[in-house]
C-alpha atoms as a PDB file:
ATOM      1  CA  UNK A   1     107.557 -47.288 147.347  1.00  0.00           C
ATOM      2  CA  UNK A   2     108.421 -45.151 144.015  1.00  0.00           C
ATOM      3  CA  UNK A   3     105.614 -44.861 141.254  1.00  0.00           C
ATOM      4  CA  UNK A   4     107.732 -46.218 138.532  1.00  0.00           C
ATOM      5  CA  UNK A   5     106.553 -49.461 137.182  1.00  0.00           C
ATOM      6  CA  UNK A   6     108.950 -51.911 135.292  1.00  0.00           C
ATOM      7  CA  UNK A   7     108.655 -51.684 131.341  1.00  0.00           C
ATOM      8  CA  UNK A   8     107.938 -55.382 129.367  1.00  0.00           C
ATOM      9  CA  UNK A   9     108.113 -56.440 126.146  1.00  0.00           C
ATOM     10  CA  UNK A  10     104.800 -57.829 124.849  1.00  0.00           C
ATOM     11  CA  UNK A  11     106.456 -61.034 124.519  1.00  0.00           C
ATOM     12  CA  UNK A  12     107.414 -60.777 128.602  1.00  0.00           C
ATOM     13  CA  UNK A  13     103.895 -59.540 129.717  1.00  0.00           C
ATOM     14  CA  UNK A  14     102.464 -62.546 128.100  1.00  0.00           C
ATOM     15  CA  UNK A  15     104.784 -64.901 129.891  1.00  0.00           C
ATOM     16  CA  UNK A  16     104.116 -63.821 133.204  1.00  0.00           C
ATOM     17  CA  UNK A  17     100.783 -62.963 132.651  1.00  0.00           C
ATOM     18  CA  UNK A  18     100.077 -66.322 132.002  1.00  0.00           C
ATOM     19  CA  UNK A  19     102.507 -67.602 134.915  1.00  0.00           C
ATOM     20  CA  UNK A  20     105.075 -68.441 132.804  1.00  0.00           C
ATOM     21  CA  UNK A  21     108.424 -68.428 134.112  1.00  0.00           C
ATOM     22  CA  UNK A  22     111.429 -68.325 131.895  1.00  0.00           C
ATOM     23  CA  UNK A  23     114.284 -69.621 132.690  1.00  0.00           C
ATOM     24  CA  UNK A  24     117.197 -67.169 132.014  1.00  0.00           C
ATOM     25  CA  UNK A  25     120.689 -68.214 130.848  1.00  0.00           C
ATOM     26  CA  UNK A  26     123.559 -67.102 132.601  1.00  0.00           C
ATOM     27  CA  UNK A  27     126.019 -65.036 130.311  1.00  0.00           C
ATOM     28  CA  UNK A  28     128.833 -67.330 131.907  1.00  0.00           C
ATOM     29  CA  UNK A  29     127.121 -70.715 130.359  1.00  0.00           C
ATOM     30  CA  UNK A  30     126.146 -68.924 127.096  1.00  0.00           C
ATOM     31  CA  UNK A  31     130.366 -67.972 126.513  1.00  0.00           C
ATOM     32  CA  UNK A  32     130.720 -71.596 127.399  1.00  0.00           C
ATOM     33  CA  UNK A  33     127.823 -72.984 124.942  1.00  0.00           C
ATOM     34  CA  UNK A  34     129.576 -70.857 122.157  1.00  0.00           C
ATOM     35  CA  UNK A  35     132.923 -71.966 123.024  1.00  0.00           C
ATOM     36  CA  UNK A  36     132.425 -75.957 122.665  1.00  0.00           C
ATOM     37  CA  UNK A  37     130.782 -74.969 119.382  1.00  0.00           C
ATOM     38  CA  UNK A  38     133.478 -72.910 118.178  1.00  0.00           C
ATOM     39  CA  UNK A  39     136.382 -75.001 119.718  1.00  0.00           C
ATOM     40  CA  UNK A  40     136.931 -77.825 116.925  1.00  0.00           C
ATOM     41  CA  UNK A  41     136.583 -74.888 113.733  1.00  0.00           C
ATOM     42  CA  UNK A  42     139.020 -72.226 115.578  1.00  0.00           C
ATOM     43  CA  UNK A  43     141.657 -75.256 116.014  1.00  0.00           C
ATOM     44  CA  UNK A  44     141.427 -76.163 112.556  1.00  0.00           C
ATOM     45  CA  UNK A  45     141.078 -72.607 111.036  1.00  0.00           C
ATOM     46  CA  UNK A  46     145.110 -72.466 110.372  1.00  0.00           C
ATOM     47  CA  UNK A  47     145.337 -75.836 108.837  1.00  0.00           C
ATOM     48  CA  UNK A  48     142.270 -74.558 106.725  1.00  0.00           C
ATOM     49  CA  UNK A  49     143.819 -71.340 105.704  1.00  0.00           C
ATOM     50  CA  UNK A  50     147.313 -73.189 105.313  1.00  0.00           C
ATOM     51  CA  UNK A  51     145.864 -75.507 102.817  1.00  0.00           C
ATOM     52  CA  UNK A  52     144.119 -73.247 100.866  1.00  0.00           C
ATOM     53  CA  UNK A  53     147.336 -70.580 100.567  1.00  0.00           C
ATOM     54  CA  UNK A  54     149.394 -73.134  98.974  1.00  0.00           C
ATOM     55  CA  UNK A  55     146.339 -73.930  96.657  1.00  0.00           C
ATOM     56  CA  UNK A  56     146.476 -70.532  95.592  1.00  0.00           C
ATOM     57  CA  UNK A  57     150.377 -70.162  95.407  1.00  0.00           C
ATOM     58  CA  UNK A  58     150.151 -73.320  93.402  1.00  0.00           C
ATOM     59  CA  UNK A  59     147.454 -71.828  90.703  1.00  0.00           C
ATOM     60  CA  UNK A  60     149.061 -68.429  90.621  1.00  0.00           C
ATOM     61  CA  UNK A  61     152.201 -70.404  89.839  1.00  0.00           C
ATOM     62  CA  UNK A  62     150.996 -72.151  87.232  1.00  0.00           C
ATOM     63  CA  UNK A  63     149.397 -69.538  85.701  1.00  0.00           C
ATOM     64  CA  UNK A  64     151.931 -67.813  85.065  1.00  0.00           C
ATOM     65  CA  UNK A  65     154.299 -69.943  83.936  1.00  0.00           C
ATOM     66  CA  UNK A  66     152.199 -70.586  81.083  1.00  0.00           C
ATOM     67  CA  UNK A  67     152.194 -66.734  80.542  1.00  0.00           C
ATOM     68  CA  UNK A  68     155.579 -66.544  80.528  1.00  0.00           C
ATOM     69  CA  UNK A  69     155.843 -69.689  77.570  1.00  0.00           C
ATOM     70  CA  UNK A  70     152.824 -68.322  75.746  1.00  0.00           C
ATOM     71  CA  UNK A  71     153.915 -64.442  75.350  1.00  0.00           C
ATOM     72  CA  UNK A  72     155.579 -63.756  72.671  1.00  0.00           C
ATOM     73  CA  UNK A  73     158.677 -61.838  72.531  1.00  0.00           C
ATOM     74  CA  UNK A  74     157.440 -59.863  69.295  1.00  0.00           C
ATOM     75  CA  UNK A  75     154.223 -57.707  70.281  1.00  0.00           C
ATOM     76  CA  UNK A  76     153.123 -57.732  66.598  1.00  0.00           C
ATOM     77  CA  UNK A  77     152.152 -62.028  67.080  1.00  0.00           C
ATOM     78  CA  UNK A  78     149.593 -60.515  69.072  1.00  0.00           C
ATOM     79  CA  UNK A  79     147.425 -59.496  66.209  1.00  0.00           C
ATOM     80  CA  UNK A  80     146.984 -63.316  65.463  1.00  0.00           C
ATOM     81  CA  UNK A  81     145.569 -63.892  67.734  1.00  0.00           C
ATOM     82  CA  UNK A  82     145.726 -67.600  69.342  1.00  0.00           C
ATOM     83  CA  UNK A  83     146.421 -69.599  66.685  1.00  0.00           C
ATOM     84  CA  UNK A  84     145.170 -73.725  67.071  1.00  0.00           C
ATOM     85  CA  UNK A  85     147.469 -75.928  66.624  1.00  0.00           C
ATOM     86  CA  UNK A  86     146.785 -79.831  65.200  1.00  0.00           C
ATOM     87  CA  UNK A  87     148.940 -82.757  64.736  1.00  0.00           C
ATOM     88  CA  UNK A  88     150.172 -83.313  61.028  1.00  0.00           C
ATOM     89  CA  UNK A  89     151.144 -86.137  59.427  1.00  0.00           C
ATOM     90  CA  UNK A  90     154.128 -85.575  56.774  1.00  0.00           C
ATOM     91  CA  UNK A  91     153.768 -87.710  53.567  1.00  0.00           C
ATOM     92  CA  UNK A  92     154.713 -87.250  49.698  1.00  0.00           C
ATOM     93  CA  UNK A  93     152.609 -85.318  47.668  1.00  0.00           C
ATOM     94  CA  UNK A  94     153.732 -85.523  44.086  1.00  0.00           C
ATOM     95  CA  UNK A  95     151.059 -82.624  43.319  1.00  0.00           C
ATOM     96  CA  UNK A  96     154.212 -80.494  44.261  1.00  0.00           C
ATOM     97  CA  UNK A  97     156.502 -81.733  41.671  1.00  0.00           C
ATOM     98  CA  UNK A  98     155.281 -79.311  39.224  1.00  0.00           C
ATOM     99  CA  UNK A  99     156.942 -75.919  38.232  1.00  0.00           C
ATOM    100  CA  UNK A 100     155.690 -73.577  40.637  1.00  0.00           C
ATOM    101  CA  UNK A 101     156.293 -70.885  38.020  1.00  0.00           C
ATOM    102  CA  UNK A 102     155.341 -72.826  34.856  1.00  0.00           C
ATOM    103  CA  UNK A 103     152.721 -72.363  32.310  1.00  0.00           C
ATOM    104  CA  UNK A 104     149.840 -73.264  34.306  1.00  0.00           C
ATOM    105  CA  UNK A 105     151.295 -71.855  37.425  1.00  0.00           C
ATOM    106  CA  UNK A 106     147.985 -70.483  38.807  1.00  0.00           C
ATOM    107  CA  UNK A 107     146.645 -73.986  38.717  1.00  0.00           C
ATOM    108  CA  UNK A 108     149.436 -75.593  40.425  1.00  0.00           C
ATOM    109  CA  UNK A 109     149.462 -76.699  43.768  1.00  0.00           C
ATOM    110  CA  UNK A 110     151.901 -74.347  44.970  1.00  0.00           C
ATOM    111  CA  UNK A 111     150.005 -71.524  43.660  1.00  0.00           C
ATOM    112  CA  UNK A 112     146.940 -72.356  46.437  1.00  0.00           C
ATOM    113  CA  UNK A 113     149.395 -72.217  49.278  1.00  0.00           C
ATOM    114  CA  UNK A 114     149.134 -68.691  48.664  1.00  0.00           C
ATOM    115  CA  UNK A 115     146.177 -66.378  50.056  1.00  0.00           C
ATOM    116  CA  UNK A 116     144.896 -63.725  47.892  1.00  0.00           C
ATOM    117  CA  UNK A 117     147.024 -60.631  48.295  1.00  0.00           C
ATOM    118  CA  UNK A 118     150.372 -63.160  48.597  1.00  0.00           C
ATOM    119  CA  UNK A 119     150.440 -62.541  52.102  1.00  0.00           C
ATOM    120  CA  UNK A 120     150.843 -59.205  51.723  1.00  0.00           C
ATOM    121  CA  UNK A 121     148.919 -57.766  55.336  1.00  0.00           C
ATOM    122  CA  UNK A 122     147.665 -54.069  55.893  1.00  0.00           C
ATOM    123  CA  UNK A 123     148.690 -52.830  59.441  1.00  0.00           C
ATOM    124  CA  UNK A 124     145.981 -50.046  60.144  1.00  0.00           C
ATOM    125  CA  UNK A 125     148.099 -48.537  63.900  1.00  0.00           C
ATOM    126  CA  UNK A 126     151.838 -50.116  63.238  1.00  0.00           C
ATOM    127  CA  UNK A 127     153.174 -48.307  66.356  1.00  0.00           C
ATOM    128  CA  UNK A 128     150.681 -50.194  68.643  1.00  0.00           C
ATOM    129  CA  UNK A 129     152.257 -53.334  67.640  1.00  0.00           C
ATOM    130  CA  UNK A 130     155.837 -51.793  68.117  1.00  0.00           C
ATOM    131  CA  UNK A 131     156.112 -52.387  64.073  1.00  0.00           C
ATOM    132  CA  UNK A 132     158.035 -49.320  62.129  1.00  0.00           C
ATOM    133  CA  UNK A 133     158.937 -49.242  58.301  1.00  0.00           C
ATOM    134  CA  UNK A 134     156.314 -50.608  56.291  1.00  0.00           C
ATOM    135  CA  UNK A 135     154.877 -49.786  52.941  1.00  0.00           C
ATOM    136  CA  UNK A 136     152.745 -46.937  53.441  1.00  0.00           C
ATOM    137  CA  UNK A 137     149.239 -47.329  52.375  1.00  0.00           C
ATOM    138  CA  UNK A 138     148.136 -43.828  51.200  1.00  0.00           C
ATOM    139  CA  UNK A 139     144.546 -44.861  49.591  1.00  0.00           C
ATOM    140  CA  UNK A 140     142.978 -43.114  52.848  1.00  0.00           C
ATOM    141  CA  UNK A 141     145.011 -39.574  53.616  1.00  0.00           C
ATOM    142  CA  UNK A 142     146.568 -39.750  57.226  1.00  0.00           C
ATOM    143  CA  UNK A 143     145.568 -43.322  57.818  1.00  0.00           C
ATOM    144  CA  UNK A 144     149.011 -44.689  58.699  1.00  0.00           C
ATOM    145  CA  UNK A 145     148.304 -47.635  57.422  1.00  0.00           C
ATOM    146  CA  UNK A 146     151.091 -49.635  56.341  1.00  0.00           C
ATOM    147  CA  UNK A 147     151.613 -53.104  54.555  1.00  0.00           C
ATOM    148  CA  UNK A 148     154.183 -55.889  56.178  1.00  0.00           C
ATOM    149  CA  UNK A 149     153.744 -59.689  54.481  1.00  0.00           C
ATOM    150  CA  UNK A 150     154.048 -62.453  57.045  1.00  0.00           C
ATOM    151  CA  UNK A 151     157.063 -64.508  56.902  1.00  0.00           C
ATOM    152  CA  UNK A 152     155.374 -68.413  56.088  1.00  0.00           C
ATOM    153  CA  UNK A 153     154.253 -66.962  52.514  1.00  0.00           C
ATOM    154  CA  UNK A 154     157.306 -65.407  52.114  1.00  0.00           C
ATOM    155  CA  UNK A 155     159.133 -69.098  52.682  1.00  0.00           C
ATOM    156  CA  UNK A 156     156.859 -70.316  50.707  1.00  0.00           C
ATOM    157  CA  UNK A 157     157.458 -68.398  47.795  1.00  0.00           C
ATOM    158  CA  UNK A 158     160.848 -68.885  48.307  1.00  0.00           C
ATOM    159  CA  UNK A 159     161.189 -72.710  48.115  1.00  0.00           C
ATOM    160  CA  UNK A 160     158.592 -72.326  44.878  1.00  0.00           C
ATOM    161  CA  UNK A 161     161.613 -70.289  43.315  1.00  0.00           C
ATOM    162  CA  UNK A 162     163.695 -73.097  43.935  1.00  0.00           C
ATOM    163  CA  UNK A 163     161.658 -75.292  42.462  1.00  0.00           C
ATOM    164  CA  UNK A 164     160.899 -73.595  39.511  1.00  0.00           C
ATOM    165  CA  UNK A 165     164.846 -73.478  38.707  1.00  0.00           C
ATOM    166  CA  UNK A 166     165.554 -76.819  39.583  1.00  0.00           C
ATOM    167  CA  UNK A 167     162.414 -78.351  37.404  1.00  0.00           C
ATOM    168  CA  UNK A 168     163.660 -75.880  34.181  1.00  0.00           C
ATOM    169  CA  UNK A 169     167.193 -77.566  35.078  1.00  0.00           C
ATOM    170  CA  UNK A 170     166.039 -80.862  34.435  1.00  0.00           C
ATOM    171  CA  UNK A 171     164.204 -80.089  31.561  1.00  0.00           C
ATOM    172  CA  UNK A 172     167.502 -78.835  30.182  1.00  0.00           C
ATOM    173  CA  UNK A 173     169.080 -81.744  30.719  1.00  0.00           C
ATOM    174  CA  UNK A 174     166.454 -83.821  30.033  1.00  0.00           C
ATOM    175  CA  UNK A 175     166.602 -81.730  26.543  1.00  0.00           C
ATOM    176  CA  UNK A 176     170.075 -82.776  25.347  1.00  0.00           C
ATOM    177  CA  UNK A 177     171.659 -79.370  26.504  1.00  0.00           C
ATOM    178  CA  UNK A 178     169.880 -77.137  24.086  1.00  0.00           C
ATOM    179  CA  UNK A 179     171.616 -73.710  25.121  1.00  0.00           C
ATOM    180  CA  UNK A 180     168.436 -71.258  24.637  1.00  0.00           C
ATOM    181  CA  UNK A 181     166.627 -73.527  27.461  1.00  0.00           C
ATOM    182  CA  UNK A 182     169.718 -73.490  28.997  1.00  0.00           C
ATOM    183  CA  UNK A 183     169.240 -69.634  29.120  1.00  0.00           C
ATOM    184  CA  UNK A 184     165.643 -69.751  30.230  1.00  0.00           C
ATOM    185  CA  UNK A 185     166.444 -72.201  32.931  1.00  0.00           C
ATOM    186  CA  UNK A 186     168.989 -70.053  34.226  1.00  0.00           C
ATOM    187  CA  UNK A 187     165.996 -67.029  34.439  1.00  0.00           C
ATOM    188  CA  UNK A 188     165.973 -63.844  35.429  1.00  0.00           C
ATOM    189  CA  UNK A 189     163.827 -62.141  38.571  1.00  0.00           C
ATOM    190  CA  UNK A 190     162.372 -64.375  40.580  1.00  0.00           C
ATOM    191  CA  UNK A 191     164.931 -67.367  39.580  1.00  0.00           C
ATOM    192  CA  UNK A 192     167.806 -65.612  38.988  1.00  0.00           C
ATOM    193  CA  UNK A 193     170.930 -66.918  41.002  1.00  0.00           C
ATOM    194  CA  UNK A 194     170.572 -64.477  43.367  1.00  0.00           C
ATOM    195  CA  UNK A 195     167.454 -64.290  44.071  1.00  0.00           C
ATOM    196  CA  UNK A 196     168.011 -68.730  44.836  1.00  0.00           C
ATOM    197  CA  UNK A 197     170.737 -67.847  46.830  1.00  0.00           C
ATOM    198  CA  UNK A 198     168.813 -65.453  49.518  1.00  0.00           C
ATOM    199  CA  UNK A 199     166.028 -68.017  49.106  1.00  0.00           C
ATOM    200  CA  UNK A 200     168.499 -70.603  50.019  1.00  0.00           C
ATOM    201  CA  UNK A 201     169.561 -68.461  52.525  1.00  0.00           C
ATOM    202  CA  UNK A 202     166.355 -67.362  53.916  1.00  0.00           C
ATOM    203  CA  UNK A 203     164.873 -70.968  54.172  1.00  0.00           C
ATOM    204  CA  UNK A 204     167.807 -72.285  56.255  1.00  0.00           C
ATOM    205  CA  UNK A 205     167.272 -69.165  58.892  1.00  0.00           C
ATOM    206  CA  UNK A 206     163.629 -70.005  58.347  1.00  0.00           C
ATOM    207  CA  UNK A 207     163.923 -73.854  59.432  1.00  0.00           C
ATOM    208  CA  UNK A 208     166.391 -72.928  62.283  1.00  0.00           C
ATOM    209  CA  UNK A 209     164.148 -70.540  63.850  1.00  0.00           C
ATOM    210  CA  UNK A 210     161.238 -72.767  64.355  1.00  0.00           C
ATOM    211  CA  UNK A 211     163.239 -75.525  65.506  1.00  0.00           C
ATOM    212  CA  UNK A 212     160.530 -78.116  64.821  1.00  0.00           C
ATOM    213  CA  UNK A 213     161.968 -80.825  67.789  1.00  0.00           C
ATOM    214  CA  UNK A 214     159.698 -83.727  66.113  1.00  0.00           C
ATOM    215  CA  UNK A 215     161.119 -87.217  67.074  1.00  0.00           C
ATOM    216  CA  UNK A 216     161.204 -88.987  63.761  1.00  0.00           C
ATOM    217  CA  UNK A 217     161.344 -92.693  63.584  1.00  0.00           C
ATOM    218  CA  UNK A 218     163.927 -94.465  60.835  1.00  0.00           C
ATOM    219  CA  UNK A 219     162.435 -95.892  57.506  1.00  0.00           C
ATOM    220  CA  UNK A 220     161.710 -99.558  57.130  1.00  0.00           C
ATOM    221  CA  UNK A 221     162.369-101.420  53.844  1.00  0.00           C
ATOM    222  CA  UNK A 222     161.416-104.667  52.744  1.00  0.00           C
ATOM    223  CA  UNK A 223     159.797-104.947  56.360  1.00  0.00           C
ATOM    224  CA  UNK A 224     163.083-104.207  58.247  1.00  0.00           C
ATOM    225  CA  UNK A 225     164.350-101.312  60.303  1.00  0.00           C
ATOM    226  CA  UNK A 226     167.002 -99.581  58.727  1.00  0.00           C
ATOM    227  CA  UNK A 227     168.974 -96.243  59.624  1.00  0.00           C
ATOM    228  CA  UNK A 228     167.835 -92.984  58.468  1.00  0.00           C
ATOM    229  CA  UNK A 229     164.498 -90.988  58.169  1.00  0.00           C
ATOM    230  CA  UNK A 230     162.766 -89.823  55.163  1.00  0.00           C
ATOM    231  CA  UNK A 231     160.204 -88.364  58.065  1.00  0.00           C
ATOM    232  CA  UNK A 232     157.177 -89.330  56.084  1.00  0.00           C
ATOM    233  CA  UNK A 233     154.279 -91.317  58.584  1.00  0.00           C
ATOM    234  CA  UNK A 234     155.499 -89.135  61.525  1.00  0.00           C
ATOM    235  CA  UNK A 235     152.869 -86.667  63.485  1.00  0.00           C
ATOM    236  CA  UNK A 236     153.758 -83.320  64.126  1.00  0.00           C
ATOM    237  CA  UNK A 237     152.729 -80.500  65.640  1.00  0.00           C
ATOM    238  CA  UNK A 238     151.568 -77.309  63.843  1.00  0.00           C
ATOM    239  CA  UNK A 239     150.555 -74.369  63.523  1.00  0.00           C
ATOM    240  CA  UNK A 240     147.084 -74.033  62.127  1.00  0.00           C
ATOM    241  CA  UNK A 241     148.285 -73.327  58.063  1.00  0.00           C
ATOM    242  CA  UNK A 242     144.474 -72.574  57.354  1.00  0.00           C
ATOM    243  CA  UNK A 243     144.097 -70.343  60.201  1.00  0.00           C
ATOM    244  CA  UNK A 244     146.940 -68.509  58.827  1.00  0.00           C
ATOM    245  CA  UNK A 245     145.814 -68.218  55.693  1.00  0.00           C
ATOM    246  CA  UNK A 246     142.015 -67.085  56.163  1.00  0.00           C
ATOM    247  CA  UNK A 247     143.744 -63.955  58.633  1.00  0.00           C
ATOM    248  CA  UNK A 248     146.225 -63.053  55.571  1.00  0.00           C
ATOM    249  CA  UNK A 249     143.302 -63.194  53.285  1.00  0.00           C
ATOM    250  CA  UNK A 250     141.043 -61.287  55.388  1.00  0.00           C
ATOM    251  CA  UNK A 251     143.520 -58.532  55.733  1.00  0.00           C
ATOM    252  CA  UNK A 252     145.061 -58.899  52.410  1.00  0.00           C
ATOM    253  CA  UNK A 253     146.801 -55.044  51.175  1.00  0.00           C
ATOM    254  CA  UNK A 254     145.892 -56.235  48.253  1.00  0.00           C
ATOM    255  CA  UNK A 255     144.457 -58.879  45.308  1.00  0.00           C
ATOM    256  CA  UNK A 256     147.787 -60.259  43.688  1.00  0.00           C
ATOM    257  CA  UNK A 257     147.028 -64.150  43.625  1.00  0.00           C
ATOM    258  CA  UNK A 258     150.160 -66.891  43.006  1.00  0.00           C
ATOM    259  CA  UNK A 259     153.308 -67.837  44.620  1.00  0.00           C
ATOM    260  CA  UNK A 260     155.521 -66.069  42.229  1.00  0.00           C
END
């Protein structure tokens, strides 16, 4: 017989040393043992991955369809960041009734619509929001800073300038036609009858472009439904004005105050 004795494991000296005998598992029952565990997942595997595929095409779907209503076609919005929105409720406020350019104009109500700096914005890198043509801001050499004023202020101001004219109108009138307030309700600058007419102009373009789509209920008088909507008591949705406001502020070019 050869010399060569078998090698064990520790584990298989042990067993037969203490007359042990284990039984060994053929390789055939072992694939066999594996395959009824395996059997019910493997059939179901493609229904599995099937199910989650269209979860996936579903969410990337979504996702970005909301991109596509969210991004802006102007990269400059950007810079606003995302701005809340909150439902407001339009009713009279006779606090506007005032002349927005009157006496005590930087009391008025209209004058507090408008942020310190008038809305005026400084741009510090106008070519990263695709913006060209600004005021440039020299106060720092070769910043490239330049100073753009965000359209709701300027709307603002303009239907102030309205206003104004319309208010000295009817004190005119009011004043048995005296012909030097007739003068001074005509105005010059910012009430002159051009400047009211690209106000006019500029409000219209203004209104059209957000395209508020606000279903507005008719008015009721005497407790009855009539036709026609003074839109007062109806909810709409809005940009955050305040939001607005604290980003003009906070990047104001400069610290003009008033809607004039």
């Amino acid at each position: 017989m050869s010399g060569i004795q078998p090698e064990f494991t520790d584990s298989e000296s042990a067993s037969f040393l203490n007359g042990e005998a284990k039984e060994m598992p053929s390789r055939e029952g072992g694939k066999a043992a594996r395959w009824r565990l395996w059997s019910p997942i493997s059939r179901s595997l493609p229904c599995m991955l099937l199910l989650v595929g269209i979860f996936l095409a579903l969410v990337i779907l979504v996702v970005s369809s909301r991109g596509i209503e969210q991004k802006s076609l102007l990269p400059s919005q950007s810079m606003f960041g995302k701005i809340p929105k909150r439902l407001v409720v339009f009713n009279p406020d006779e606090s506007y009734n005032d002349d927005p350019f009157g006496p005590d104009k930087l009391e008025s109500a209209w004058s507090k619509l408008s942020p310190p700096g008038k809305g005026h914005i400084r741009v510090e890198n106008p070519e990263a929001w695709k913006l060209s043509g600004g005021f440039p801001l020299e106060d720092l050499a070769g910043s490239g800073a330049e100073e753009y004023t965000i359209s709701v202020f300027h709307q603002l101001h303009c239907l102030a300038a309205i206003k104004s004219k319309m208010s000295r109108l009817q004190d005119w009138y009011k004043g048995e036609n005296d012909k030097e307030y007739l003068t001074f309700a005509l105005g010059e600058g910012q009430i002159s009858d051009d400047h009211i007419y690209h106000c006019f102009d500029y409000i219209r373009q203004a209104i059209m472009c957000n395209g508020d789509t606000t279903l507005e209920k008719p008015r009721t008088v005497d407790g009855r439904i009539v036709r026609g909507v003074d839109g007062w008591g109806v909810a709409h949705e809005c940009r955050d004005y305040d939001a607005i406001y604290a980003y003009a502020a906070e990047h104001r070019s400069g610290n003009l105050t008033g809607i004039d």
